[in-house]
N, C-alpha and C. Protein backbone atom coordinates (compact mmCIF):
# COMPACT_ATOMS: atom_id res chain seq x y z
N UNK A 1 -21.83 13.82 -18.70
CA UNK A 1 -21.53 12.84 -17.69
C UNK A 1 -22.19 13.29 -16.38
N UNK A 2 -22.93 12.37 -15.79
CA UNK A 2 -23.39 13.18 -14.07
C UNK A 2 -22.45 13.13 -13.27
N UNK A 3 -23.05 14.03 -12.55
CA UNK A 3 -21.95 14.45 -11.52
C UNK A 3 -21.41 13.43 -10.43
N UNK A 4 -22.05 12.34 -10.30
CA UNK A 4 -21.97 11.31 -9.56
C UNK A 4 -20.56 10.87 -10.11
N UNK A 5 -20.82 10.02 -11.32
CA UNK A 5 -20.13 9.54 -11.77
C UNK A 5 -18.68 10.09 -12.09
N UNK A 6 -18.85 11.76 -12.14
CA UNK A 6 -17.28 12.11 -12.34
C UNK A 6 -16.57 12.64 -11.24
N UNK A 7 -17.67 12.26 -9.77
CA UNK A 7 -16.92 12.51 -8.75
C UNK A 7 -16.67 10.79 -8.56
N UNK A 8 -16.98 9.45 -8.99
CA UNK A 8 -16.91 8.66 -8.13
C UNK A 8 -14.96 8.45 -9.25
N UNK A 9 -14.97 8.85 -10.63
CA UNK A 9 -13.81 8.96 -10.99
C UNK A 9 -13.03 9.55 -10.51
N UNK A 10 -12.97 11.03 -10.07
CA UNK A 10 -12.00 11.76 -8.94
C UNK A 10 -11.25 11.04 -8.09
N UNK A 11 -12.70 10.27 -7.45
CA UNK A 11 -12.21 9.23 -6.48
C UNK A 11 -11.41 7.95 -7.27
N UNK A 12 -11.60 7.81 -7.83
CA UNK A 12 -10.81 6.54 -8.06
C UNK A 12 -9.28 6.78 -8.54
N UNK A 13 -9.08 8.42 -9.35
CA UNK A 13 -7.99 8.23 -9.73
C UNK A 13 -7.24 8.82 -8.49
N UNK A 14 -7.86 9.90 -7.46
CA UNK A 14 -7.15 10.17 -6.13
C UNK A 14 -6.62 9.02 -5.43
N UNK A 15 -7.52 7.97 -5.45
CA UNK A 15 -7.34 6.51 -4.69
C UNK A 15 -5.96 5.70 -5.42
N UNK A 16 -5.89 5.80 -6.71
CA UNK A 16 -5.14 5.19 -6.94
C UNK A 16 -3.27 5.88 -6.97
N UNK A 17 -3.59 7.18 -6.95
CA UNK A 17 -2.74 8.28 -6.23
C UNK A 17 -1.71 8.09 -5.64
N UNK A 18 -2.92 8.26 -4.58
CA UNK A 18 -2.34 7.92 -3.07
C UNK A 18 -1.81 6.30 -2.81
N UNK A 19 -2.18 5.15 -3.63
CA UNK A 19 -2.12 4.17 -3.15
C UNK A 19 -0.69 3.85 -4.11
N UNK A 20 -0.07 4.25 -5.32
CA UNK A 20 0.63 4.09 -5.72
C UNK A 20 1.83 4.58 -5.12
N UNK A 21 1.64 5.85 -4.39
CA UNK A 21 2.75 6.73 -3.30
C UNK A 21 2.83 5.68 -2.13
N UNK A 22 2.19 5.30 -1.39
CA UNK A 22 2.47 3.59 -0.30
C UNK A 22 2.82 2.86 -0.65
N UNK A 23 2.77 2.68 -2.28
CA UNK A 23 3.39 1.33 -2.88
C UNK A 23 4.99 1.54 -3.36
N UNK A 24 5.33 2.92 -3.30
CA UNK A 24 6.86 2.97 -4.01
C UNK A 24 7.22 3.42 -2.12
N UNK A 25 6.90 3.96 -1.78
CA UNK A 25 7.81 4.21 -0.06
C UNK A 25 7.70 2.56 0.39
N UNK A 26 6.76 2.10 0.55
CA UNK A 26 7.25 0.34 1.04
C UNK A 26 8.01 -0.20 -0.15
N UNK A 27 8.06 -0.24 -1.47
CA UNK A 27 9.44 -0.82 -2.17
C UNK A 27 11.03 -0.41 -1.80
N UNK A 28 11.01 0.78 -1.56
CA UNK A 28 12.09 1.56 -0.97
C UNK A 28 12.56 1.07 -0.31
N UNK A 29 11.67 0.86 1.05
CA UNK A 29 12.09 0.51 2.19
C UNK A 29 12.54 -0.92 1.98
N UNK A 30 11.93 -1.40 1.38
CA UNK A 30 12.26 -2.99 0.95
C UNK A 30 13.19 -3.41 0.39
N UNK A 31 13.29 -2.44 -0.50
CA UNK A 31 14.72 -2.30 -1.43
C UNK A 31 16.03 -2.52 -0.36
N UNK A 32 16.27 -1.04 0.73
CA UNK A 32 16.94 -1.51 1.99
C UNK A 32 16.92 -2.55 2.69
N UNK A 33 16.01 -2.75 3.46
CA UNK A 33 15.83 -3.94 3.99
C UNK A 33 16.34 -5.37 3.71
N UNK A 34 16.05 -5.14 2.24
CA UNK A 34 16.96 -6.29 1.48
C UNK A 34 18.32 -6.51 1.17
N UNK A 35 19.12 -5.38 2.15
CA UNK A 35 20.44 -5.59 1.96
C UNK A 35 21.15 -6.31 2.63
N UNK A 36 22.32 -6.95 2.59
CA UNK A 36 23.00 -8.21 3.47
C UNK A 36 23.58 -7.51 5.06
N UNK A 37 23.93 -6.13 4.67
CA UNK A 37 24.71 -5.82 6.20
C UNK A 37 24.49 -4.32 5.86
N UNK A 38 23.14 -3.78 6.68
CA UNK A 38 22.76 -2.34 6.54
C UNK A 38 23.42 -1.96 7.73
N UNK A 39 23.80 -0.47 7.21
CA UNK A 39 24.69 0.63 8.19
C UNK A 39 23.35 1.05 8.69
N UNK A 40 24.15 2.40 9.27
CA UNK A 40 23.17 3.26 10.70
C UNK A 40 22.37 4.27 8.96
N UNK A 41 23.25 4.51 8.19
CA UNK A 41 22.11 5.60 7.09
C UNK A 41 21.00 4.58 6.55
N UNK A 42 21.31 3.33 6.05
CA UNK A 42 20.67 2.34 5.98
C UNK A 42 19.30 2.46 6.88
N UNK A 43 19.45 1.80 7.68
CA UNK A 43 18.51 1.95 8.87
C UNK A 43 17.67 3.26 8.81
N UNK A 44 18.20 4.11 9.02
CA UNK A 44 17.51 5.72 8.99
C UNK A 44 16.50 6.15 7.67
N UNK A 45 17.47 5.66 6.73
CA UNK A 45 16.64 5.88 5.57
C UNK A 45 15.30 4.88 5.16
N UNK A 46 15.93 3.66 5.32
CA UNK A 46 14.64 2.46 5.74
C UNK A 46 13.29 3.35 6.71
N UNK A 47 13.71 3.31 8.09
CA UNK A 47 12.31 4.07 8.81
C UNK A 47 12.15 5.06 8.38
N UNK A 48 12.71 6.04 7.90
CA UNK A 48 12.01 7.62 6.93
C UNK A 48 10.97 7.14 5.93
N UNK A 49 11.75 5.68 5.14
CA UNK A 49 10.21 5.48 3.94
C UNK A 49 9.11 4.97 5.01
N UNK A 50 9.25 4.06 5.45
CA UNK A 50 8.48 3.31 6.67
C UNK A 50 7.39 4.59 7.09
N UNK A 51 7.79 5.31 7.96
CA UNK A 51 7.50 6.43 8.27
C UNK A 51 6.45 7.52 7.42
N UNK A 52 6.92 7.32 6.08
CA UNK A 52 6.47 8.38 5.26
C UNK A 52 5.36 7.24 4.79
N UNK A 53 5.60 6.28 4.55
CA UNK A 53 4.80 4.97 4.23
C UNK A 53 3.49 4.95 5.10
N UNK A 54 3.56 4.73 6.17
CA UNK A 54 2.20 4.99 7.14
C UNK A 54 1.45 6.13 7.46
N UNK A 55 2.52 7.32 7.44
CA UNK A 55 1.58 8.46 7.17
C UNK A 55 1.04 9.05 6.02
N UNK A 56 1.10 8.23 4.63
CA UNK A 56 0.47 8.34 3.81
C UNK A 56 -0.44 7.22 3.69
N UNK A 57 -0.52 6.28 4.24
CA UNK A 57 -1.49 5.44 4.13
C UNK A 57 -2.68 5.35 5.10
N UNK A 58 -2.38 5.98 6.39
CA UNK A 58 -3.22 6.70 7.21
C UNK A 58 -4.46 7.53 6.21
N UNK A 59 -3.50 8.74 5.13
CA UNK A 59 -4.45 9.30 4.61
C UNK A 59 -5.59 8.74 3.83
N UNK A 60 -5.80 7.42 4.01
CA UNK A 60 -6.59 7.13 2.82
C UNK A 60 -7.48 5.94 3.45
N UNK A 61 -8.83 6.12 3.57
CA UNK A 61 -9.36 5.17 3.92
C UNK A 61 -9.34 4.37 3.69
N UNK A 62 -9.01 3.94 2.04
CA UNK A 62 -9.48 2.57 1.57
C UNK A 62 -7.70 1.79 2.09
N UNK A 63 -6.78 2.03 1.67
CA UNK A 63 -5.27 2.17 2.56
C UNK A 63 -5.81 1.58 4.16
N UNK A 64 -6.57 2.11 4.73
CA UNK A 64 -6.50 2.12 6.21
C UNK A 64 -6.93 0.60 6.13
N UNK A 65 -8.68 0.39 5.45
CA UNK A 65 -8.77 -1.09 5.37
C UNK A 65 -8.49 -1.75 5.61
N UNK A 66 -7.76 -1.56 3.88
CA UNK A 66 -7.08 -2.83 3.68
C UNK A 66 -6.33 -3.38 4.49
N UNK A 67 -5.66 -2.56 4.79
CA UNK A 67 -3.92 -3.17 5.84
C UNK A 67 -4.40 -3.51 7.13
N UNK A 68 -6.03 -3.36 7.25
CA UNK A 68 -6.36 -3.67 8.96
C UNK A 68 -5.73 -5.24 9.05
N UNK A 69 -6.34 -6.12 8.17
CA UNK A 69 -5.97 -7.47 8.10
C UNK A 69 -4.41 -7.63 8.43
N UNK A 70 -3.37 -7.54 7.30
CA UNK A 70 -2.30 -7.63 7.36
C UNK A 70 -1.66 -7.16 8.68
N UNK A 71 -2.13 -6.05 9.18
CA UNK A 71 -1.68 -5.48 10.56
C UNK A 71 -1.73 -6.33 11.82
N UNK A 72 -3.47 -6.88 11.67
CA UNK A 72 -3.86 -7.76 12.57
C UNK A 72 -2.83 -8.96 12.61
N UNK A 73 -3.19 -9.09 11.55
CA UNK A 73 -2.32 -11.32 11.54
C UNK A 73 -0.84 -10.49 11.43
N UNK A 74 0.14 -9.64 11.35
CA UNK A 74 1.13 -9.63 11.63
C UNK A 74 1.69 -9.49 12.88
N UNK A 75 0.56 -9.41 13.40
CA UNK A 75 0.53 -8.82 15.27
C UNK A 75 0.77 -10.28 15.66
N UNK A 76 0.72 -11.26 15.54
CA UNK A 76 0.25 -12.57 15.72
C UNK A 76 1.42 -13.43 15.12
N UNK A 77 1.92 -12.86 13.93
CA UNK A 77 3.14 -13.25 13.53
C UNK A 77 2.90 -14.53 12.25
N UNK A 78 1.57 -14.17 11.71
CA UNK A 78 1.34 -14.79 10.54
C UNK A 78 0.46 -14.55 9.75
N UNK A 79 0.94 -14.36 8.73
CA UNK A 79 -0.59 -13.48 7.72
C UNK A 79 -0.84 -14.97 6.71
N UNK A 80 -2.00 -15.20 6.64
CA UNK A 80 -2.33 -16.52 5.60
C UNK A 80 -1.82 -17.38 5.49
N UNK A 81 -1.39 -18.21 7.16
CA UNK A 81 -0.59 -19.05 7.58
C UNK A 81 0.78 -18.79 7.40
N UNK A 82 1.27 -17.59 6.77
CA UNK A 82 2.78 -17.52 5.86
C UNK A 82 3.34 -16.63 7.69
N UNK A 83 4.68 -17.24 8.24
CA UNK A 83 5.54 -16.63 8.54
C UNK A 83 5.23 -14.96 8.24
N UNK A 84 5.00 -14.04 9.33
CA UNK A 84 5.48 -12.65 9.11
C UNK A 84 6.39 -12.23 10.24
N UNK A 85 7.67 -12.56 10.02
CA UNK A 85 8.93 -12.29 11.65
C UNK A 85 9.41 -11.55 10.93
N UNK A 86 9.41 -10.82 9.63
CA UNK A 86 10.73 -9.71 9.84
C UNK A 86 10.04 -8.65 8.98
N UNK A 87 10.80 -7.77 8.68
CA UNK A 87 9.86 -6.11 8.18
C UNK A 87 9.82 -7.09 6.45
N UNK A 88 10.73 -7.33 5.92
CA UNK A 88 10.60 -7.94 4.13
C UNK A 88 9.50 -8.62 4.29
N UNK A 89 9.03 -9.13 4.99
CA UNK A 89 7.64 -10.14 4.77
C UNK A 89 6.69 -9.51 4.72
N UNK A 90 6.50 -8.51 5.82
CA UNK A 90 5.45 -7.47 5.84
C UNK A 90 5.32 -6.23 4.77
N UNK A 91 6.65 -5.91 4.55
CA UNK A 91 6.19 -5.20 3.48
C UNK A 91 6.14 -5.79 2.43
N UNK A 92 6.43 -7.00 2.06
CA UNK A 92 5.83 -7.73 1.09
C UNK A 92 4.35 -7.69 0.69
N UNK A 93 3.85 -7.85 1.78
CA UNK A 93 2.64 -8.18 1.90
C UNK A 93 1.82 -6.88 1.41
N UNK A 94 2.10 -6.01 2.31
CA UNK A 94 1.77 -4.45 2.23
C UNK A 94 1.95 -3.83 0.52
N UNK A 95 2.81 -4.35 -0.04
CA UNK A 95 2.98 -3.99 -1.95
C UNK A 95 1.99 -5.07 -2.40
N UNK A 96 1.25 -6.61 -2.19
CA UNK A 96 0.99 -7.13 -2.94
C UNK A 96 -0.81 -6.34 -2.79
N UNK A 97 -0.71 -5.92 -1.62
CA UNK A 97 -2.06 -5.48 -1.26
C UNK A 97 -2.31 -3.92 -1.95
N UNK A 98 -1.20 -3.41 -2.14
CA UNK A 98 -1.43 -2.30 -3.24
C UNK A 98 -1.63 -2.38 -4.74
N UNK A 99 -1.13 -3.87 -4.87
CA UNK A 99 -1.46 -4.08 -6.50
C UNK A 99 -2.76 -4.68 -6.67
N UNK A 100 -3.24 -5.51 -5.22
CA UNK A 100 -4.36 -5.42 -5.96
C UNK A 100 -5.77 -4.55 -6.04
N UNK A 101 -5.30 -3.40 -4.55
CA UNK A 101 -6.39 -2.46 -4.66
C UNK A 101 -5.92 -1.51 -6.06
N UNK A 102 -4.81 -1.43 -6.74
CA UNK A 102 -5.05 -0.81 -8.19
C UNK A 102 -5.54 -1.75 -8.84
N UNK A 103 -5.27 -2.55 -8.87
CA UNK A 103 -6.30 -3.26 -9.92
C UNK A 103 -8.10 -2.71 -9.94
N UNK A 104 -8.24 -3.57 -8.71
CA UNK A 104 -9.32 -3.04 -8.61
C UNK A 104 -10.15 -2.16 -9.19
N UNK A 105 -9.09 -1.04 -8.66
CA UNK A 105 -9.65 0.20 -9.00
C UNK A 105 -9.63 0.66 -10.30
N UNK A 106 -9.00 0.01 -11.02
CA UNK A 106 -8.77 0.02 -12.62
C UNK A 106 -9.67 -0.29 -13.13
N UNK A 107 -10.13 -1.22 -12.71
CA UNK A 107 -11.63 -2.11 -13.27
C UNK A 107 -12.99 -1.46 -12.57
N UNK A 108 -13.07 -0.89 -11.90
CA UNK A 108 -13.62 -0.29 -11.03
C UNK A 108 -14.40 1.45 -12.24
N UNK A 109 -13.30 1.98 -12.15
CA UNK A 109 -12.69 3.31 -13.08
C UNK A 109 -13.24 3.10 -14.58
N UNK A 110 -12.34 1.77 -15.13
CA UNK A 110 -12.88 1.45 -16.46
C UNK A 110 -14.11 1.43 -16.96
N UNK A 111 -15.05 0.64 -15.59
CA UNK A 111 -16.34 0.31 -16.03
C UNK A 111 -17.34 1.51 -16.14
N UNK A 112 -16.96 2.83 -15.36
CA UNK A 112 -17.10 3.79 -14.54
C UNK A 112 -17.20 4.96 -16.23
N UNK A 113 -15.96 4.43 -16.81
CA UNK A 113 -15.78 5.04 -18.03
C UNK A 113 -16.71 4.70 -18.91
N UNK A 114 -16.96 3.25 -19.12
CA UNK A 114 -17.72 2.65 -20.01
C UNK A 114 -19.36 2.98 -19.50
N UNK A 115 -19.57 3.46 -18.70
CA UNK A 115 -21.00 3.43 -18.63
C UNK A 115 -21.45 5.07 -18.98
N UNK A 116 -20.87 5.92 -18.75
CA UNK A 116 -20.79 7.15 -19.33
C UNK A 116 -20.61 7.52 -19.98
């Protein structure tokens, strides 16, 4: 296999890594978020994933990207015409955008396999 190719796999399965670790800290948080009447641990534990959520997605360029969009139009208070006023919408958004950079990268990886 050249070396190209089994570093551009490194990369893809590091990428998908890291992007699966942003995708379970924003479910978390979401998970909370989604409760009817959160306490003060509630809350705390919510911004710890939050928290741990952006500084792992910081680490990752393709992470940084992606979410420029979603960041932008949430600043604005609407991502793809859709309502974004409360954290469940946004991190909605933020998990659907992790499934599809694994995808991606699945197909990406696969083909990556198949040509080697």
């Amino acid at each position: 296999m050249p070396r190209d190719a089994k570093n551009l796999i490194k990369f893809c399965k590091k990428s998908k890594d890291q992007i699966n670790l942003v995708e379970t800290l924003g479910r978390r948080a979401l998970e909370i978020e989604k409760k009817n009447d959160l306490n003060n641990d509630d809350v705390k534990n919510r911004d710890k994933y939050l928290r741990k959520m952006v500084r792992e997605s910081d680490k990752s360029k393709i992470l940084w990207w992606a979410f420029q969009d979603v960041l932008m139009n949430s600043q604005q208070i609407t991502y793809r015409k859709e309502n974004v006023t409360d954290l469940k919408s946004f991190l909605e958004e933020i998990i659907e955008i992790c499934s599809f950079l694994k995808e991606g990268i699945n197909e990406t990886e696969a083909t990556l396999l198949r040509l080697v």
